[in-house]
Protein backbone atom coordinates (compact mmCIF):
# COMPACT_ATOMS: atom_id res chain seq x y z
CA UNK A 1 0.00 0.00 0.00
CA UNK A 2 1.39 3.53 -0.86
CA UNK A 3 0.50 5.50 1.94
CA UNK A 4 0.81 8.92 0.38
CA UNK A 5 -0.48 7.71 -2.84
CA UNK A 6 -2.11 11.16 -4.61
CA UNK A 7 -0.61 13.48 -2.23
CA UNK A 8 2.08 16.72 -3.00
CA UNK A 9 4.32 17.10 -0.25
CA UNK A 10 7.18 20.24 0.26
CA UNK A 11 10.37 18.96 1.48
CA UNK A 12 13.10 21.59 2.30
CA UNK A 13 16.65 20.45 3.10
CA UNK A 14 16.16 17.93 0.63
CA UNK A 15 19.31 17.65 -1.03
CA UNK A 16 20.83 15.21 1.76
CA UNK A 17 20.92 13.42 5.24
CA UNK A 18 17.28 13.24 6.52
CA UNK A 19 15.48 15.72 3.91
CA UNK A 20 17.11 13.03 0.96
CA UNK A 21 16.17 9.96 2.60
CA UNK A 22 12.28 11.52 2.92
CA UNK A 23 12.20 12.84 -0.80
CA UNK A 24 12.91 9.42 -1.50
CA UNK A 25 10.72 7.39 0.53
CA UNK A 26 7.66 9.70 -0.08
CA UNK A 27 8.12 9.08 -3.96
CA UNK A 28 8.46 5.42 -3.74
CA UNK A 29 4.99 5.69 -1.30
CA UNK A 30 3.06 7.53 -3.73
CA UNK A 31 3.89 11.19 -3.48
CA UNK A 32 4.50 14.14 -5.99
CA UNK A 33 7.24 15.27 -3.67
CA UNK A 34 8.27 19.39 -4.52
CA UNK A 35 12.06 19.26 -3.51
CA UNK A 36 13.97 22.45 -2.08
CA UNK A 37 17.46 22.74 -0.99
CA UNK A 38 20.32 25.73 -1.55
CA UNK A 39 22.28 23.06 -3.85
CA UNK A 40 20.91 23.06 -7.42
CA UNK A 41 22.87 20.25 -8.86
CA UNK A 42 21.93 17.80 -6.24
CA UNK A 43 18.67 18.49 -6.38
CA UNK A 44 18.11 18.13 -10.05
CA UNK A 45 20.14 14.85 -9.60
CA UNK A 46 18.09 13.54 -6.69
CA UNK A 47 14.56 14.43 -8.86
CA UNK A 48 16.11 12.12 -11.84
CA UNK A 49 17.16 9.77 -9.44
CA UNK A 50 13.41 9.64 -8.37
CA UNK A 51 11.51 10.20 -11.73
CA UNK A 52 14.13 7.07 -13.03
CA UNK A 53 12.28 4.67 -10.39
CA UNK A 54 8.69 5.68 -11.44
CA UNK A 55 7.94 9.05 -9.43
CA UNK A 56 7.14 12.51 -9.48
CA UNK A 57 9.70 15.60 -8.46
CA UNK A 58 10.29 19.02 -9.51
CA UNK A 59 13.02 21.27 -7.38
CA UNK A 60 13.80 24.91 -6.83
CA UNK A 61 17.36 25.64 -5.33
CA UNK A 62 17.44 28.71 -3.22
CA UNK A 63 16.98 29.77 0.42
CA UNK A 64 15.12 28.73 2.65
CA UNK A 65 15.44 32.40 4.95
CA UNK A 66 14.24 34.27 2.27
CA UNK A 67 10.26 34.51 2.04
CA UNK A 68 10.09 35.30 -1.73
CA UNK A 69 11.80 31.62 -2.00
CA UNK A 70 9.15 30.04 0.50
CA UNK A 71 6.38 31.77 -1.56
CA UNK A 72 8.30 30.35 -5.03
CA UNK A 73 7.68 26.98 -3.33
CA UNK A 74 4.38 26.90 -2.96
CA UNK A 75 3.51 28.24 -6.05
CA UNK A 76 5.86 25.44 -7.79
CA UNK A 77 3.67 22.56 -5.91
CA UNK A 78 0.41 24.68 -7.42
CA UNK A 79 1.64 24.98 -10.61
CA UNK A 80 3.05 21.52 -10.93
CA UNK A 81 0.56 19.10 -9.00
CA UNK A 82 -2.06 21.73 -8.51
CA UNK A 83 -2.50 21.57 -4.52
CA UNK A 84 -0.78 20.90 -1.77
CA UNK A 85 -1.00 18.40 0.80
CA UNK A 86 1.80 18.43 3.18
CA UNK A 87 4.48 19.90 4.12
CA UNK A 88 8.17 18.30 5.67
CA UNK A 89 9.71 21.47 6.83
CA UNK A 90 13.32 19.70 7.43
CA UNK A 91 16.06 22.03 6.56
CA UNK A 92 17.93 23.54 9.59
CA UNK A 93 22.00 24.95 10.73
CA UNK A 94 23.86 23.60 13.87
CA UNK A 95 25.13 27.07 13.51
CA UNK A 96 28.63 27.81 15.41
CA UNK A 97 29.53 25.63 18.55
CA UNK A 98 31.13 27.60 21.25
CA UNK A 99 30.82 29.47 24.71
CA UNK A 100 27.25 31.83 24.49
CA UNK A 101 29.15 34.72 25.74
CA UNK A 102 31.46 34.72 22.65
CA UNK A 103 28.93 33.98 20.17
CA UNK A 104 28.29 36.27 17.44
CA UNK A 105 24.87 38.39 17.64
CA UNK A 106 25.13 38.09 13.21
CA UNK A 107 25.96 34.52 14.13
CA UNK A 108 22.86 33.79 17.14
CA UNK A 109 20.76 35.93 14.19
CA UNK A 110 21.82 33.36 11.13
CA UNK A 111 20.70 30.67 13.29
CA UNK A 112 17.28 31.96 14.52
CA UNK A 113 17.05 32.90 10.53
CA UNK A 114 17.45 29.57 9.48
CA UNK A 115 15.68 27.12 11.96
CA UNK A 116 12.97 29.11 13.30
CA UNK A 117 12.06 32.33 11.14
CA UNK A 118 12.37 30.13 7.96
CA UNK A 119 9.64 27.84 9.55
CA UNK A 120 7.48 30.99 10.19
CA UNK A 121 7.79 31.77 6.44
CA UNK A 122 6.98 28.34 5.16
CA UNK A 123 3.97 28.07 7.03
CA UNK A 124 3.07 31.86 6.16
CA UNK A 125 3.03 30.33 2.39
CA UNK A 126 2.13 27.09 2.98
CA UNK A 127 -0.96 27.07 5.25
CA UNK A 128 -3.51 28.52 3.48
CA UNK A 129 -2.51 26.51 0.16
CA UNK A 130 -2.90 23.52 2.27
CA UNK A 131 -6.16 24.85 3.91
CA UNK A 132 -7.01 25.08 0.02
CA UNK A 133 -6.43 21.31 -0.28
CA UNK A 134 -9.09 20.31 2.91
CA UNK A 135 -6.55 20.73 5.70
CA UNK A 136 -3.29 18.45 5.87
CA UNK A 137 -0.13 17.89 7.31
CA UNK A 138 2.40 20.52 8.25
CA UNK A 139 5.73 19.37 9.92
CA UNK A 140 8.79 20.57 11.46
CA UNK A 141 12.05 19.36 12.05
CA UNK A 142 13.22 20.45 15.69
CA UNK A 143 15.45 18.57 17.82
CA UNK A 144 15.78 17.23 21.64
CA UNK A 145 18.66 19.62 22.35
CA UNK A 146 17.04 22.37 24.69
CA UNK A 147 13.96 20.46 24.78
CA UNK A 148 14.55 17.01 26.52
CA UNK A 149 18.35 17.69 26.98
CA UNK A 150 20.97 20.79 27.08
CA UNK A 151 23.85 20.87 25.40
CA UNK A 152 26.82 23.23 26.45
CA UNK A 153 27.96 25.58 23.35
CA UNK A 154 25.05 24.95 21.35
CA UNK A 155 22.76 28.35 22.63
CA UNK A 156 21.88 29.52 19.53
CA UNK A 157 20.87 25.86 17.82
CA UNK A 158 18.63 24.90 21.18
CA UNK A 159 16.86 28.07 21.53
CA UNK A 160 16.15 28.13 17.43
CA UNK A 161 15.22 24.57 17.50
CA UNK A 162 12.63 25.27 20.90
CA UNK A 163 11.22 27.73 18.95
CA UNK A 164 9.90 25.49 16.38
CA UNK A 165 7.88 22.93 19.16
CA UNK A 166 6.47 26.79 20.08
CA UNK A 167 5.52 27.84 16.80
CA UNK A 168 4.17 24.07 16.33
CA UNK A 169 1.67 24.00 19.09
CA UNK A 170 0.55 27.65 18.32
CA UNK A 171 -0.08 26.82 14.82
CA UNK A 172 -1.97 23.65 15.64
CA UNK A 173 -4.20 25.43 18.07
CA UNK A 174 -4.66 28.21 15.56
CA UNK A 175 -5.82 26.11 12.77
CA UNK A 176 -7.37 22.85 14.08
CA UNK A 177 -10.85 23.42 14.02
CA UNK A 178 -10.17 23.85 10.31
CA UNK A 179 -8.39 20.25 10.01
CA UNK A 180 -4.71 21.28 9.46
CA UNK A 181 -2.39 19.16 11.55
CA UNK A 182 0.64 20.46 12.92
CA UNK A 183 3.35 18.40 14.60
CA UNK A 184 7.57 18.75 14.90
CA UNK A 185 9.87 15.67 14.46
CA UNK A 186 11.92 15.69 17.03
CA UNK A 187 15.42 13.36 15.99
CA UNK A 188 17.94 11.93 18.24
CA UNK A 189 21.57 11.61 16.52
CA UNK A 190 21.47 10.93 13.01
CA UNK A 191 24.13 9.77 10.72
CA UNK A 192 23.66 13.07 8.50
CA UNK A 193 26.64 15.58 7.59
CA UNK A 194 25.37 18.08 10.46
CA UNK A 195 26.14 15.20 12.88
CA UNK A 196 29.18 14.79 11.49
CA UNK A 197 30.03 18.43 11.31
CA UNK A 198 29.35 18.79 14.75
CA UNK A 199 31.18 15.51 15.82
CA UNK A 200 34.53 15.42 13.77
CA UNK A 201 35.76 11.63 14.81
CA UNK A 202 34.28 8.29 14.87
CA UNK A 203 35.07 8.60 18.60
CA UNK A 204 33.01 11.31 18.82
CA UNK A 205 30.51 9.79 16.98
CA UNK A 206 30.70 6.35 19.34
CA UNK A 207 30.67 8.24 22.55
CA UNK A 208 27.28 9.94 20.77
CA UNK A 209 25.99 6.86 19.99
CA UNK A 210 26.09 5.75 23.76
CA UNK A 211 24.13 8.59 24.70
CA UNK A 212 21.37 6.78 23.27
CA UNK A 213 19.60 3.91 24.99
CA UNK A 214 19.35 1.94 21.55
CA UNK A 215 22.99 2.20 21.61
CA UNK A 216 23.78 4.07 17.91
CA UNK A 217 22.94 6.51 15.84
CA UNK A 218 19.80 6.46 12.96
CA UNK A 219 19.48 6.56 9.59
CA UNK A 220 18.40 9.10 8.13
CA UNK A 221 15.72 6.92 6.41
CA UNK A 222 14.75 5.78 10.04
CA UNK A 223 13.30 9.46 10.37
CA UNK A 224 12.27 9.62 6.81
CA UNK A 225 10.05 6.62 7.84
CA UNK A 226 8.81 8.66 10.86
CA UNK A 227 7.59 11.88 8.84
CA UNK A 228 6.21 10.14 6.80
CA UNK A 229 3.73 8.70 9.49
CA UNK A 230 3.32 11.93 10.38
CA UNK A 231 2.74 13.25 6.44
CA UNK A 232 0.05 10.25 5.96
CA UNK A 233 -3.22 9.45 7.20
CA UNK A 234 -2.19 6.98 10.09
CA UNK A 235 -1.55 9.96 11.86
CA UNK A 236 -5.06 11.67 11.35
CA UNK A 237 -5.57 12.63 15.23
CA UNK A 238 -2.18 13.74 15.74
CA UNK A 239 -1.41 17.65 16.44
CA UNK A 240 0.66 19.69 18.39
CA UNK A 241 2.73 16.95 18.99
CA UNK A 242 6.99 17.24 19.89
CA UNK A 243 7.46 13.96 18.91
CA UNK A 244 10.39 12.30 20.20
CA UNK A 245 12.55 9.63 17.61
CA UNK A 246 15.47 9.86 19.18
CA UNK A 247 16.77 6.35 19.88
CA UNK A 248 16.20 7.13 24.29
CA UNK A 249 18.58 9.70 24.37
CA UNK A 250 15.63 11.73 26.12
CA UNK A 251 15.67 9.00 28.88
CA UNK A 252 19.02 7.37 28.92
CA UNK A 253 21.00 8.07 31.74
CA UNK A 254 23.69 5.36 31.87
């Protein structure tokens, strides 16, 4: 069973680690998946890499802070598919790592840009086309850091990431009694280039994976498999919802 059969579905941050494995598993389940990412050339690779196994893409490169390029998006999944259904709001910064008190205020702002004020935008765009469509799916990528867990150095990423389980439940309350679901992912370590940005060594990555009460890191596709729950119709009585995939690392404490 395809369980997004005849649905279009935004994904930003598409052009690798979680965002890729999603564009990719929503295709192969039935979606016209609208692909956005700052990286042009992987983009237009991963939509031929898609339409060459039977599905539907289009992409716009661009960025993701910008509103003009949230607005382009939406218009793309009109214009292409002619509705939209959901939304996988993915795309996000560690930002820089470091003491708060030596942090950048163009820095803390790039952040808050990125992984909250971009979300703002999308859903400024993308709510009322999927209100258009009979209500939907509209979900966030946000974290455990500064939610279930705080991480010295990482200020700027916590509070930005926070945000989004914020702007979530507000949105959720806002439009529910019109049908529009709202809900953030929230990952645990993921075996993504972010995680490896932010952890340079495979000891770093091993003493990460022990964090976790499964023991290791995901794959991305392991969260792929978890928006897409979310993007479907098994989760039809979900909203508001911070919800946790993060291998235990919320609970773990050994």
């Amino acid at each position: 069973m395809e369980l997004l059969a005849g649905k279009t579905i935004i994904i930003t941050g598409a052009s690798s680690g979680i965002g890729r494995a999603a564009a990719t598993l929503f295709a192969a389940n039935g979606a016209a998946v609208v692909l956005a990412a700052r990286r042009g050339t992987a983009l237009e690779q991963l939509a031929r890499q898609i339409a060459d196994a039977g599905g539907r893409a289009v992409w716009l490169a661009g960025d993701v802070c910008q509103e003009s390029f949230a607005k382009a998006l939406v218009a793309l999944a009109m214009d292409s598919y002619g509705g939209l259904d959901a939304a996988f709001n993915n795309a996000g910064t560690m930002g820089p790592l470091g003491s708060t008190t030596a942090l950048e205020r163009a820095d803390w702002q790039r952040t808050l840009d990125t992984n909250l004020t971009a979300m703002f935008l999308a859903a400024k765009y993308q709510v009322p086309a999927l209100l258009r469509g009979g209500a939907g799916s509209l979900i966030f990528t946000s974290t455990f850091v500064g939610h279930t867990a705080g991480f010295a150095g990482a200020a700027a990423y916590a509070a930005s990431k926070s945000g989004i389980i914020g702007l979530t439940q507000a949105l959720a309350s806002e439009f529910g009694p019109q049908g529009l679901r709202v809900n953030a992912l929230l990952p645990g370590g993921t075996d993504t280039p972010m995680a490896h940005e932010m952890n340079g060594s495979p000891e770093a990555l091993a003493q990460v994976a022990r964090m976790h009460a499964l023991k290791r890191i995901a794959e991305p596709r392991e969260l792929a498999a978890a928006a897409m729950f979310l993007a479907s119709d098994q989760s039809s009585f979900m909203t508001g919802a911070a919800m946790l995939v993060d291998g235990g690392v919320s609970i773990h404490r050994g």
